[in-house]
C-alpha atoms as a PDB file:
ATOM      1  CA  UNK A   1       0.000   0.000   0.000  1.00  0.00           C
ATOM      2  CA  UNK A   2       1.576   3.123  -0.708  1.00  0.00           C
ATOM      3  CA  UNK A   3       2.145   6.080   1.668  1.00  0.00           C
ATOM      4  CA  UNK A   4      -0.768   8.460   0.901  1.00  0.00           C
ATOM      5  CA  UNK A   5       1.768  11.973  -1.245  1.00  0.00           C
ATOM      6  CA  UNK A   6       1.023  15.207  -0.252  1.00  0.00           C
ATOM      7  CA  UNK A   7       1.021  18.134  -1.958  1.00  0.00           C
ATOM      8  CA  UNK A   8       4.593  18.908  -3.469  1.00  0.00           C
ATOM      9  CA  UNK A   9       5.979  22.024  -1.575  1.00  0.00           C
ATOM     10  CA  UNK A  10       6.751  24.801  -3.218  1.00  0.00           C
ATOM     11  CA  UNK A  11      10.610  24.785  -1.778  1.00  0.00           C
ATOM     12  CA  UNK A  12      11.226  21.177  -3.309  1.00  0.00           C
ATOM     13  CA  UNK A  13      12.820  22.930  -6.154  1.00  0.00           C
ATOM     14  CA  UNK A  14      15.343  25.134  -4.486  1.00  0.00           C
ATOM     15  CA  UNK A  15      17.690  21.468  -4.293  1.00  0.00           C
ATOM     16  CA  UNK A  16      17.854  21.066  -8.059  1.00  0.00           C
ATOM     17  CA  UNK A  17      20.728  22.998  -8.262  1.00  0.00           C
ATOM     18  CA  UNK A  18      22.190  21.954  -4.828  1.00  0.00           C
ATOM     19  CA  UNK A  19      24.052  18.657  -6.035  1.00  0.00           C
ATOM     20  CA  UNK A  20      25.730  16.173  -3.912  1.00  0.00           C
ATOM     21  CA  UNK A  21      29.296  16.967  -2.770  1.00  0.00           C
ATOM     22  CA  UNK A  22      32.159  14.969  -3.986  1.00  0.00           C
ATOM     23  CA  UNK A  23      34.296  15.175  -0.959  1.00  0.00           C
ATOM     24  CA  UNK A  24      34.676  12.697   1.299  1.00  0.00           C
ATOM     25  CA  UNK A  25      33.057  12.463   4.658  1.00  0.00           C
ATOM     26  CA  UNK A  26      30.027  14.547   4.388  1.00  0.00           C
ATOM     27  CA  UNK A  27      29.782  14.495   8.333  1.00  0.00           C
ATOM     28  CA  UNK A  28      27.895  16.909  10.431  1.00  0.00           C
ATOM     29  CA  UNK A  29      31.304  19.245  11.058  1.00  0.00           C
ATOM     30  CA  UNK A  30      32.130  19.097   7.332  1.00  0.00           C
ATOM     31  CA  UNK A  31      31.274  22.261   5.496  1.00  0.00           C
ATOM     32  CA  UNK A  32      29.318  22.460   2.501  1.00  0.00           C
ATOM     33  CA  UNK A  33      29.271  24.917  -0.859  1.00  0.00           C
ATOM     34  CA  UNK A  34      27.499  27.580  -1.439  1.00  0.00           C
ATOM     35  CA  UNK A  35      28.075  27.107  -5.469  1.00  0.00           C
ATOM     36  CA  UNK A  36      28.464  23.292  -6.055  1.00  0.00           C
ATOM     37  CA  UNK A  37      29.484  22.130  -9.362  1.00  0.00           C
ATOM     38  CA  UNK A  38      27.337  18.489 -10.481  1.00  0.00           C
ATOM     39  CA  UNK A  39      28.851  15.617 -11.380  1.00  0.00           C
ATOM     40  CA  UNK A  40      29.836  14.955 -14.374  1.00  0.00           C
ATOM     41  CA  UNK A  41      28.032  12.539 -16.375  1.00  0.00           C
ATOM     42  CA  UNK A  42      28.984   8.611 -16.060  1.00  0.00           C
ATOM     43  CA  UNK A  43      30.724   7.032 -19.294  1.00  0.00           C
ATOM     44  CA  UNK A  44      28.877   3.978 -18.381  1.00  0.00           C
ATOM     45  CA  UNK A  45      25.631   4.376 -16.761  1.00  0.00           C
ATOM     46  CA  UNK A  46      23.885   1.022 -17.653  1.00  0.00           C
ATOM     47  CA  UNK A  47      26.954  -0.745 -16.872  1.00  0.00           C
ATOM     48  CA  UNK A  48      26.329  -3.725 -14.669  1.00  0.00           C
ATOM     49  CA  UNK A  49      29.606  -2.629 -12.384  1.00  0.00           C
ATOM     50  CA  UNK A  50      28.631   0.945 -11.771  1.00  0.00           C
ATOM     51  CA  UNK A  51      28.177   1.633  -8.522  1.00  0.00           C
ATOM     52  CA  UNK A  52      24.548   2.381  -7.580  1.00  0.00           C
ATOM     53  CA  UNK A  53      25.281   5.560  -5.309  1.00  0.00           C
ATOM     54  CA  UNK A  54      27.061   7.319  -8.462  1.00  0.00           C
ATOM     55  CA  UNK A  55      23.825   6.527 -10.166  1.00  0.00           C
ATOM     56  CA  UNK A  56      21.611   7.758  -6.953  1.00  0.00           C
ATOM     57  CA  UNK A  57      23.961  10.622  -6.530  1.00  0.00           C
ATOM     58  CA  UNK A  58      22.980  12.168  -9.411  1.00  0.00           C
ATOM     59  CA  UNK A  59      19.828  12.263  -9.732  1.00  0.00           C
ATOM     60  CA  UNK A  60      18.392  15.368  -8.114  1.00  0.00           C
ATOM     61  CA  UNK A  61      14.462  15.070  -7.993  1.00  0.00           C
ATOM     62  CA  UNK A  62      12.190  12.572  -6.653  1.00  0.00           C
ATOM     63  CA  UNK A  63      10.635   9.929  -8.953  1.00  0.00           C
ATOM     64  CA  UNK A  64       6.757  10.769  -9.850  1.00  0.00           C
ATOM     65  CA  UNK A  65       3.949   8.818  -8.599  1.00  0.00           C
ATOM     66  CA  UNK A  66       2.439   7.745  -4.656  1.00  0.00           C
ATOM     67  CA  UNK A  67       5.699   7.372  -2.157  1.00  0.00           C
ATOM     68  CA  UNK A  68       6.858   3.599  -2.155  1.00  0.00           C
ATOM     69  CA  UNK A  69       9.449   2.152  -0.130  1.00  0.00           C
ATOM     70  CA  UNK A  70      11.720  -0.605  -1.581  1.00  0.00           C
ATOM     71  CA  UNK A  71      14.146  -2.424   0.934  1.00  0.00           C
ATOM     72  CA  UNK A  72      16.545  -2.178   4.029  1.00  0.00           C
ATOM     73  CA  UNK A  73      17.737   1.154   5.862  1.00  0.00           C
ATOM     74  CA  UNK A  74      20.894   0.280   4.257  1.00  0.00           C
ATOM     75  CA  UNK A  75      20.250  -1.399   0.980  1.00  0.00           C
ATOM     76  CA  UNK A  76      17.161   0.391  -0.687  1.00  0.00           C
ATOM     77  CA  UNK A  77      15.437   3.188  -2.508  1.00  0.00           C
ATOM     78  CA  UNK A  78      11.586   4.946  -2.010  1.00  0.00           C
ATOM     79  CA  UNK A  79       9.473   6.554  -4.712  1.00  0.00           C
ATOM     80  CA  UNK A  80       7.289   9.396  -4.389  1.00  0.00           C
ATOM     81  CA  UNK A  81       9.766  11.402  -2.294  1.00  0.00           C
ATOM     82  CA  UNK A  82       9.517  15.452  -1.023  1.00  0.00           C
ATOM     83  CA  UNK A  83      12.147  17.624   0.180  1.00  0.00           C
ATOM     84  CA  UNK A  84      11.440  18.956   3.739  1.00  0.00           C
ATOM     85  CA  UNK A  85      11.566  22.901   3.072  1.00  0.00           C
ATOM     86  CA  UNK A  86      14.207  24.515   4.131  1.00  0.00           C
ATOM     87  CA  UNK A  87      12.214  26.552   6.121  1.00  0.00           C
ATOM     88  CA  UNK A  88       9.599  26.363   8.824  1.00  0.00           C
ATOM     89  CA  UNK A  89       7.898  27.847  12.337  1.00  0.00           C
ATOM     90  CA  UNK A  90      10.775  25.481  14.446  1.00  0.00           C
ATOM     91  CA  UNK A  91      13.121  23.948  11.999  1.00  0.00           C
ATOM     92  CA  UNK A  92      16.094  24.956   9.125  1.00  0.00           C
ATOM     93  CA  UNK A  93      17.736  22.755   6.708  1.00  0.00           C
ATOM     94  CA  UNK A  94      21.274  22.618   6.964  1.00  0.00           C
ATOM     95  CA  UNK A  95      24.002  21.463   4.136  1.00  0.00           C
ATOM     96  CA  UNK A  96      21.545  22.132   1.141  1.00  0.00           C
ATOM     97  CA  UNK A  97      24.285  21.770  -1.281  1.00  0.00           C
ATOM     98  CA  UNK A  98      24.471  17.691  -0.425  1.00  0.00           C
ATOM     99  CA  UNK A  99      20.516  17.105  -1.631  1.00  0.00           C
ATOM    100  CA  UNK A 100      20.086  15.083   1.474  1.00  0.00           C
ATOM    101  CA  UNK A 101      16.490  16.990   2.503  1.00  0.00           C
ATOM    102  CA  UNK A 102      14.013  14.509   0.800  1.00  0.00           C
ATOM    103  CA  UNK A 103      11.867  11.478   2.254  1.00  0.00           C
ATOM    104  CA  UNK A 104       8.847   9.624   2.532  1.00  0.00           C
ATOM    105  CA  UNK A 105       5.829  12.239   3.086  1.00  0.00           C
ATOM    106  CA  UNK A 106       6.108   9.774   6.453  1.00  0.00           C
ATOM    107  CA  UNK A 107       9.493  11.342   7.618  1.00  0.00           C
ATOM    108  CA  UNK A 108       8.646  15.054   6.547  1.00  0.00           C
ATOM    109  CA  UNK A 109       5.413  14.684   8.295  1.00  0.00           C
ATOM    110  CA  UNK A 110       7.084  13.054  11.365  1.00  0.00           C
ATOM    111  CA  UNK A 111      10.293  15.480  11.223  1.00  0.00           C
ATOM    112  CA  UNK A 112       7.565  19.005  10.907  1.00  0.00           C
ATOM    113  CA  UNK A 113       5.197  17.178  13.991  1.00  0.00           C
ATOM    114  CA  UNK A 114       8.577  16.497  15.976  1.00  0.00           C
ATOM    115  CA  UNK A 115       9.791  19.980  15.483  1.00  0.00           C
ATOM    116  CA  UNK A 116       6.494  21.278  17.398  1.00  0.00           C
ATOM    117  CA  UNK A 117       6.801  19.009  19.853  1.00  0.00           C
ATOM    118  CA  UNK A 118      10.284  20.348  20.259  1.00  0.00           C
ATOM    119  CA  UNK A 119       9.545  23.909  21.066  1.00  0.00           C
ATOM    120  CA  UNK A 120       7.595  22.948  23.700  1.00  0.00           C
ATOM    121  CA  UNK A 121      10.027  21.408  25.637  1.00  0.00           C
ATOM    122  CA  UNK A 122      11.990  24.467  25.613  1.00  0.00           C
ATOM    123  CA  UNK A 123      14.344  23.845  22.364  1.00  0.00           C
ATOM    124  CA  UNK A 124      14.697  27.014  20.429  1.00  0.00           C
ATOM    125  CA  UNK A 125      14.436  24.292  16.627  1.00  0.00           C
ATOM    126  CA  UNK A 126      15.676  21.730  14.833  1.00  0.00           C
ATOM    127  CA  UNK A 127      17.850  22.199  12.263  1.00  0.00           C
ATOM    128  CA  UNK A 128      17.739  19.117  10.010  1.00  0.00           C
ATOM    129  CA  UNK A 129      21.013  17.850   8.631  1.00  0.00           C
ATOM    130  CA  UNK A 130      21.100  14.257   6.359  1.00  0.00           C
ATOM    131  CA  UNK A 131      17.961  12.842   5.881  1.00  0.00           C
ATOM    132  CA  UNK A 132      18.041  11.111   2.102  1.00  0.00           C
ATOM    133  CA  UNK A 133      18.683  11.432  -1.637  1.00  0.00           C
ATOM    134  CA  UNK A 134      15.558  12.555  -3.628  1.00  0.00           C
ATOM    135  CA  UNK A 135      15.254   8.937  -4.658  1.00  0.00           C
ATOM    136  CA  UNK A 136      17.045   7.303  -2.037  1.00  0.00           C
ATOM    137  CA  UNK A 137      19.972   4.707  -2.584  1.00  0.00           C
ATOM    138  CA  UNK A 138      23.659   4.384  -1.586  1.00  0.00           C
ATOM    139  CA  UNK A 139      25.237   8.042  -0.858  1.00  0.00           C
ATOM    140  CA  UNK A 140      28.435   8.755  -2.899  1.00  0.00           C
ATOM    141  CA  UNK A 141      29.409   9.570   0.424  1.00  0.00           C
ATOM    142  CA  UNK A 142      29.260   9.283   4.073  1.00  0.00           C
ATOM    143  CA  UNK A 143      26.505   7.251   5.305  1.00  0.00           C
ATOM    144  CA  UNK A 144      25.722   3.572   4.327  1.00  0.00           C
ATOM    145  CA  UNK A 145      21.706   3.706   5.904  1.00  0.00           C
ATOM    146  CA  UNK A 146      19.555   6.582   4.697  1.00  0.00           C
ATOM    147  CA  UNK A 147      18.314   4.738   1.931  1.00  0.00           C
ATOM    148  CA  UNK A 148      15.029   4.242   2.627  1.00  0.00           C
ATOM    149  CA  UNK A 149      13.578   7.825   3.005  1.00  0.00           C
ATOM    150  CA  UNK A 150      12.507   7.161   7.350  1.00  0.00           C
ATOM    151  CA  UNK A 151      16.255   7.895   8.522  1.00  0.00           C
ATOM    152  CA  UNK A 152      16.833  11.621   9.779  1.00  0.00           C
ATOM    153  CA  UNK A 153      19.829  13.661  11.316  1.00  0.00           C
ATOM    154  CA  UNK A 154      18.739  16.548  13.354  1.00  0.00           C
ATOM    155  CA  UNK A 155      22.243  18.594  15.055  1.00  0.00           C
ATOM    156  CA  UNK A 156      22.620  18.885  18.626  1.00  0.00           C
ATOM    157  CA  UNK A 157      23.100  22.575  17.770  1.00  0.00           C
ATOM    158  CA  UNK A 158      20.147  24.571  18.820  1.00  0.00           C
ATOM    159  CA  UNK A 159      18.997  26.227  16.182  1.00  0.00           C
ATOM    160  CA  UNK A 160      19.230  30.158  16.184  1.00  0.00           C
ATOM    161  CA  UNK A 161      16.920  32.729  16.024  1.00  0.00           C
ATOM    162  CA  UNK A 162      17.296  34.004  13.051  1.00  0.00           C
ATOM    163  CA  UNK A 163      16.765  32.323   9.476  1.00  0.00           C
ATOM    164  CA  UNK A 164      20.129  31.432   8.545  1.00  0.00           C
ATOM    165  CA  UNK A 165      21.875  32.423   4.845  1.00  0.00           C
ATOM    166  CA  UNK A 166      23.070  30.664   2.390  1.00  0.00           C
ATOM    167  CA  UNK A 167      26.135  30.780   3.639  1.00  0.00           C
ATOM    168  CA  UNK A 168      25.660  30.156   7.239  1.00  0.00           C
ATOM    169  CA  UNK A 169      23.652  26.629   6.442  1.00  0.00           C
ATOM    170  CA  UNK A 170      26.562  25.620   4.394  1.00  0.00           C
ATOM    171  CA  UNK A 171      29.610  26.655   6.952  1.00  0.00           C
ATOM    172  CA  UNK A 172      28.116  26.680  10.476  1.00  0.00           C
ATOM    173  CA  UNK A 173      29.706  23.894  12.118  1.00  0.00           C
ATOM    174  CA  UNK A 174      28.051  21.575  14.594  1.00  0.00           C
ATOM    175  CA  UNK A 175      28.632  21.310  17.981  1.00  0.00           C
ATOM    176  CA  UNK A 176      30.887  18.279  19.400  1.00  0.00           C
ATOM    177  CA  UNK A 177      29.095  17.275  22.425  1.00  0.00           C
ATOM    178  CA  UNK A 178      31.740  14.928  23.247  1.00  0.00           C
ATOM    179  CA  UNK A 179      34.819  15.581  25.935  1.00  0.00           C
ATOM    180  CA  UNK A 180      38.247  15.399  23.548  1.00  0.00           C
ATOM    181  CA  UNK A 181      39.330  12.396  25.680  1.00  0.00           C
ATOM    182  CA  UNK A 182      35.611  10.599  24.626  1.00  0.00           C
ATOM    183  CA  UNK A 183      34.692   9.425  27.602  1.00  0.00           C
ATOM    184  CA  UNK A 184      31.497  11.679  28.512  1.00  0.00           C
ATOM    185  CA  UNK A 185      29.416  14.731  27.447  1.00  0.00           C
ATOM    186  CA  UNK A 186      31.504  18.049  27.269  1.00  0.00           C
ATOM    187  CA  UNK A 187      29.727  19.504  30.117  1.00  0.00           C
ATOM    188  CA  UNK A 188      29.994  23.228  28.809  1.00  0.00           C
ATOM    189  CA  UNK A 189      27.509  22.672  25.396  1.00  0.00           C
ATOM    190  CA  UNK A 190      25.680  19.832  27.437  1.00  0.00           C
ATOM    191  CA  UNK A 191      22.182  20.830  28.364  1.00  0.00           C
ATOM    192  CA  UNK A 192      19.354  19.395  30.161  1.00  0.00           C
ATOM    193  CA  UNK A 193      17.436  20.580  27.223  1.00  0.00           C
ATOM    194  CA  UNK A 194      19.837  18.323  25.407  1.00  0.00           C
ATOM    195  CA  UNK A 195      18.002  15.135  27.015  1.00  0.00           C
ATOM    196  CA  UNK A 196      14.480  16.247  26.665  1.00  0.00           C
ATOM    197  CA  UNK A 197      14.676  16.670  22.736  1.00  0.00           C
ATOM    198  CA  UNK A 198      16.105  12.717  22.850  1.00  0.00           C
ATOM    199  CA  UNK A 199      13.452  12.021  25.299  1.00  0.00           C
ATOM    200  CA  UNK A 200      10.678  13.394  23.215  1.00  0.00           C
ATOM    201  CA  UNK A 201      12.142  11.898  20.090  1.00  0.00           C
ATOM    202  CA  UNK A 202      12.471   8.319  21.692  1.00  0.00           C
ATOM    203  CA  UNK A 203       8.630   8.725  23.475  1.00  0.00           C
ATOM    204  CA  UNK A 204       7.369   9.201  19.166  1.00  0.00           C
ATOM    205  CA  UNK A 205       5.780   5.582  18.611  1.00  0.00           C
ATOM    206  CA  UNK A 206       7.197   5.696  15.120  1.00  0.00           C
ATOM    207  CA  UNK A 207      10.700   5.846  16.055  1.00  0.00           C
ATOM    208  CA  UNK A 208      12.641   2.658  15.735  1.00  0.00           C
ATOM    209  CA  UNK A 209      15.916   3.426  16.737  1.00  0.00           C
ATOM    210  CA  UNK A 210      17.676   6.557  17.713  1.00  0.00           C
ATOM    211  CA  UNK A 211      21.715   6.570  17.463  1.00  0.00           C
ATOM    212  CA  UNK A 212      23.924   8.336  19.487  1.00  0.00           C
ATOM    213  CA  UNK A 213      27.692   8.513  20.409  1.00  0.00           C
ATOM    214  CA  UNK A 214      28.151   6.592  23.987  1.00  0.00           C
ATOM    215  CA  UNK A 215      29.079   9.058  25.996  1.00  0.00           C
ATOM    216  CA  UNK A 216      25.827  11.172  25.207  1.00  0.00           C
ATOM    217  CA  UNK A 217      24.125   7.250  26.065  1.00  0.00           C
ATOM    218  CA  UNK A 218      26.041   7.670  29.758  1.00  0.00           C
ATOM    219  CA  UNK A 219      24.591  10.878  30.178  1.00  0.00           C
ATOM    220  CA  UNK A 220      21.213   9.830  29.284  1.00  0.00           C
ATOM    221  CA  UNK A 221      21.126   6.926  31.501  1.00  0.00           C
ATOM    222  CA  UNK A 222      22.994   8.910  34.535  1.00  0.00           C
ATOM    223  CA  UNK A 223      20.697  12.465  34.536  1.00  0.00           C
ATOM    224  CA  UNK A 224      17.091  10.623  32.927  1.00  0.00           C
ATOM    225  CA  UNK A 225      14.545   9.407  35.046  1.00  0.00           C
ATOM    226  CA  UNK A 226      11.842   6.939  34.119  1.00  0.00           C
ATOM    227  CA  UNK A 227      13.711   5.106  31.197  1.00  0.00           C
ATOM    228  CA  UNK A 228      11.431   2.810  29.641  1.00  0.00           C
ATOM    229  CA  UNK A 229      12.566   4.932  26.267  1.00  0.00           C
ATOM    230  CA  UNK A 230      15.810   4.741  26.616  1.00  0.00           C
ATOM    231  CA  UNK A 231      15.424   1.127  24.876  1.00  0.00           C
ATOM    232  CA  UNK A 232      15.536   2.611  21.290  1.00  0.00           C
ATOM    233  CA  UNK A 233      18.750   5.058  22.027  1.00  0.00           C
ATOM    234  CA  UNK A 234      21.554   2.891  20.964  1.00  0.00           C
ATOM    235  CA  UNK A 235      25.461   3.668  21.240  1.00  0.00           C
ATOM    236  CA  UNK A 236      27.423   4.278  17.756  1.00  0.00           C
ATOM    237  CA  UNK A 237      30.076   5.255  16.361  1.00  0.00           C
ATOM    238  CA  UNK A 238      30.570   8.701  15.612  1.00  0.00           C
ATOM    239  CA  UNK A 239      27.359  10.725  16.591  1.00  0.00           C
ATOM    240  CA  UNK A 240      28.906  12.732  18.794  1.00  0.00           C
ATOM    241  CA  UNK A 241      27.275  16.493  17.024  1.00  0.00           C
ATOM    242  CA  UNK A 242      24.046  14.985  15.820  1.00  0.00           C
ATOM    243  CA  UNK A 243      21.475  12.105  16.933  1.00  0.00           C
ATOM    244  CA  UNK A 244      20.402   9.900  14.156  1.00  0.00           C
ATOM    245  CA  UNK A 245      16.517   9.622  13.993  1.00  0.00           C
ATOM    246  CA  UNK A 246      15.419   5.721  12.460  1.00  0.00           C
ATOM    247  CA  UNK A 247      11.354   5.175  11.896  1.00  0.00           C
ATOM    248  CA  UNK A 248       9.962   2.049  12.040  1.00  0.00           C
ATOM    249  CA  UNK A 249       8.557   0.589   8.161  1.00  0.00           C
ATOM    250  CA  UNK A 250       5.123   2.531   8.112  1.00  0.00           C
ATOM    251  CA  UNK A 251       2.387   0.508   8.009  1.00  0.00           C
ATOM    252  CA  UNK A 252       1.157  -1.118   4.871  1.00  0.00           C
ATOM    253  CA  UNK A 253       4.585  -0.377   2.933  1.00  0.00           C
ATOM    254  CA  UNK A 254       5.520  -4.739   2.738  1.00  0.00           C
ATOM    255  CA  UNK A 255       8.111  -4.141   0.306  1.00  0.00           C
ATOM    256  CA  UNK A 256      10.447  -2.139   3.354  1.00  0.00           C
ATOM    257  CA  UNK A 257      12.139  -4.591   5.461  1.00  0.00           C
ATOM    258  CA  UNK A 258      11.965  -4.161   9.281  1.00  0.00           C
ATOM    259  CA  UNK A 259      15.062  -3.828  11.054  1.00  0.00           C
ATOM    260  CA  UNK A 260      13.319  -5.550  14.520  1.00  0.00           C
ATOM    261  CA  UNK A 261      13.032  -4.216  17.795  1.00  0.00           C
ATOM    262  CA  UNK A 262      15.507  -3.237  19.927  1.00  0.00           C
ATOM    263  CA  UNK A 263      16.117  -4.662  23.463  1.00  0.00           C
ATOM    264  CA  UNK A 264      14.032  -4.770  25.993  1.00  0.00           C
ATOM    265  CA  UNK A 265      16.705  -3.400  28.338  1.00  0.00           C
ATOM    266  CA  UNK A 266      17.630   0.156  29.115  1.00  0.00           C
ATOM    267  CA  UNK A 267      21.240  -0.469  27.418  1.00  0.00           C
ATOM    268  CA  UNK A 268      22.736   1.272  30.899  1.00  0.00           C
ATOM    269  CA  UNK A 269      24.162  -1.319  32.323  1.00  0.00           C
ATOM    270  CA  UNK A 270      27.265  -2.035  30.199  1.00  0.00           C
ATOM    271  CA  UNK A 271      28.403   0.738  28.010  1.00  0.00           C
ATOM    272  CA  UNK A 272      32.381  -0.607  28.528  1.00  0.00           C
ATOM    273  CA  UNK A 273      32.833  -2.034  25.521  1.00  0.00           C
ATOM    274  CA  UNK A 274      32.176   1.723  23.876  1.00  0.00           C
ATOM    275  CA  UNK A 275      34.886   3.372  26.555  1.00  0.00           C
ATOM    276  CA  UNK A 276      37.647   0.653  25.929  1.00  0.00           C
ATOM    277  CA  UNK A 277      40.877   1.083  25.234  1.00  0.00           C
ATOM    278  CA  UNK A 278      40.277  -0.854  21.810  1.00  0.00           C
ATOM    279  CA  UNK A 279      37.663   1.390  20.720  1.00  0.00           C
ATOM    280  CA  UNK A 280      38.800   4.740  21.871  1.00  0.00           C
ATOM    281  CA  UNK A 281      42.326   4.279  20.239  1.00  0.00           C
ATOM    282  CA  UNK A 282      42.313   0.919  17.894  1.00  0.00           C
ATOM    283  CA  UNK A 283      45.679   0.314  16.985  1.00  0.00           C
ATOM    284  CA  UNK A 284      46.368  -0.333  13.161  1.00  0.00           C
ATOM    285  CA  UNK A 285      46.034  -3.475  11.263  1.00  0.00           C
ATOM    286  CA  UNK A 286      49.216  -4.718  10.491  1.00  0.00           C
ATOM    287  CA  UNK A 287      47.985  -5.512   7.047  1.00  0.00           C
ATOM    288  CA  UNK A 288      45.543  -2.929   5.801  1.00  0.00           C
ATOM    289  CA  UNK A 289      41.996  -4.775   4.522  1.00  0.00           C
ATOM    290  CA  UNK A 290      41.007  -4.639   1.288  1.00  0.00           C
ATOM    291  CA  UNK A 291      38.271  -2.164   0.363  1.00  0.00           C
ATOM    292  CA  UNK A 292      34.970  -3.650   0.306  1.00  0.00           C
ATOM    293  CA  UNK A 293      33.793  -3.393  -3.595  1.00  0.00           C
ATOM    294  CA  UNK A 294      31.074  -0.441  -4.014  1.00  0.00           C
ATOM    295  CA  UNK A 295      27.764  -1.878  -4.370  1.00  0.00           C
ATOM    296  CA  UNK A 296      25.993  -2.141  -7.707  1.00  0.00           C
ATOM    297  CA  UNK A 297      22.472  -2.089  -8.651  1.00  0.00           C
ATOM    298  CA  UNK A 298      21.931  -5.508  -8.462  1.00  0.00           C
ATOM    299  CA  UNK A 299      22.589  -5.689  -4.449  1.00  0.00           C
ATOM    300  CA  UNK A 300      19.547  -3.664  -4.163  1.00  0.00           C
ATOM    301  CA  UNK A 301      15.905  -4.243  -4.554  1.00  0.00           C
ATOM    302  CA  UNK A 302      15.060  -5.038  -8.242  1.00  0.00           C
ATOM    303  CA  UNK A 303      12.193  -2.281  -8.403  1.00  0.00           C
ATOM    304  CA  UNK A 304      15.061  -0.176  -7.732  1.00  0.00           C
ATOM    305  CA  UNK A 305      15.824   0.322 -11.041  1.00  0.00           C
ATOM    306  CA  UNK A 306      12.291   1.269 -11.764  1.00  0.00           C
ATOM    307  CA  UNK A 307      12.538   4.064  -9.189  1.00  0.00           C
ATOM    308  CA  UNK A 308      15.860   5.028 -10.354  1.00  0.00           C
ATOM    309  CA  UNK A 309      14.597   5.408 -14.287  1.00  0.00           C
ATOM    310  CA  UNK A 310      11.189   6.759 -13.459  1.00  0.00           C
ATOM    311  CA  UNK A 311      10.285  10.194 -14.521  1.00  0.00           C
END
């Protein structure tokens, strides 16, 4: 069944010019461009070795059609995409040169709803950074999920009170909540406001997962009271300037694949693994792996393709 579309907004075009970035990275902290230059077209498009996020990567509008999600977080695409607008009463997009504002009319509904919700708890707004490619797929770079148009970064940077430039969206850097040595919160940009805008997130019933770096988790489960949402906040990697938001498959959509529930469990009762020595500083390999081949087209969904030729 597929997700009932809304009514394009009138800022989905402002991306079509704002192409992906080539660099690598395309973290949080990493600036953006204020004139980015596209990508120059593929010799071999059709080619069954092409990787599918240089094909993804380029395109830079959502397919026509009702909104349809094909696949895993991490190996998928959606039709029937919008771009959040840039603009709203409680939230700003940030890095519009990547393209990384569209969704399902399910995360732009959720991600508009949760900004509300927001304000009320005393955060000044949200401003948005990575949510997906106008059709989804593999990112050229950073992120491996995000595929699947229900995946959303929103910066631990309170958002200020002013609409931002151009400029400002594309250069602002986010705020490391993390201590240098990685082992807690940096108690001068740490807020209690911080832990009320994961609380409210987590409380949402069509949140799945939310990710965070493990020493905002210790935080969480040292200053919150009454955790029976701290379930769905899960230690990662990196994290450490933004919270990753993860919605469950919406209801009806049987072609998106279910990542499962988390734990029952809190998750505060053994966070060493994230604070160890070999995670903190892992040493080397004295043989340096091989670089996992890029995936193609046919690792993904086969109505993929449709989506990814579809006007």
């Amino acid at each position: 069944m597929p997700i009932p579309r809304r009514i394009p907004s009138p800022f989905a075009g402002v991306a079509l010019v704002a192409l992906i970035l080539s660099a690598a990275g395309a973290q949080a902290q990493d600036r953006g461009s204020v004139n980015p230059k596209p990508l120059p077209p593929l010799e071999h498009p059709d080619a069954p070795s092409t990787p599918a996020k240089a094909l993804f990567g380029r395109v830079t509008r959502a397919s026509s059609g009702p909104a349809h999600i094909y696949g895993f977080y991490a190996k998928g695409c959606f039709a029937g995409g919008e771009a959040l607008p840039m603009d709203g009463p409680n939230w700003q997009v940030m890095r519009p040169s990547r393209n990384r504002m569209w969704g399902t009319p399910y995360l732009i509904d959720f991600v508009e709803r949760l900004s509300q919700k927001a304000a009320r708890v005393g955060w000044p707004g949200l401003l948005v950074g990575d949510m997906a490619q106008p059709r989804g797929g593999p990112m050229i770079t950073g992120h491996a999920s995000h595929q699947i148009g229900i995946d959303a970064d929103i910066w631990l940077t309170p958002m200020p009170d002013h609409r931002m430039s151009r400029a400002e969206r594309e250069e602002t850097s986010a705020t490391d909540m993390v201590r240098p040595d990685r082992l807690d919160i940096d108690p001068e940009v740490w807020t209690p406001t911080h832990l009320q805008l994961i609380k409210l997130t987590a409380e949402q019933p069509e949140v799945e997962r939310i990710f965070v770096n493990a020493a905002i988790k210790k935080a969480l489960c040292r200053e919150a009271s009454g955790r029976s949402w701290m379930s769905k906040v899960r230690p990662m990697y990196g994290h450490n300037y933004h919270y990753h938001i993860r919605l469950a498959c919406p209801a009806g959509q049987d072609d998106c694949q279910p990542q499962g529930a988390p734990a029952a469990t809190d998750g505060c009762d053994d966070l060493s693994y994230w604070f160890s020595d070999a995670v903190l500083h892992p040493k080397p390999p004295k043989v340096p792996p091989k670089p996992k081949p890029a995936m193609t087209m046919a690792a993904l969904p086969s109505a993929c393709r449709a989506v990814l030729k579809a006007p």
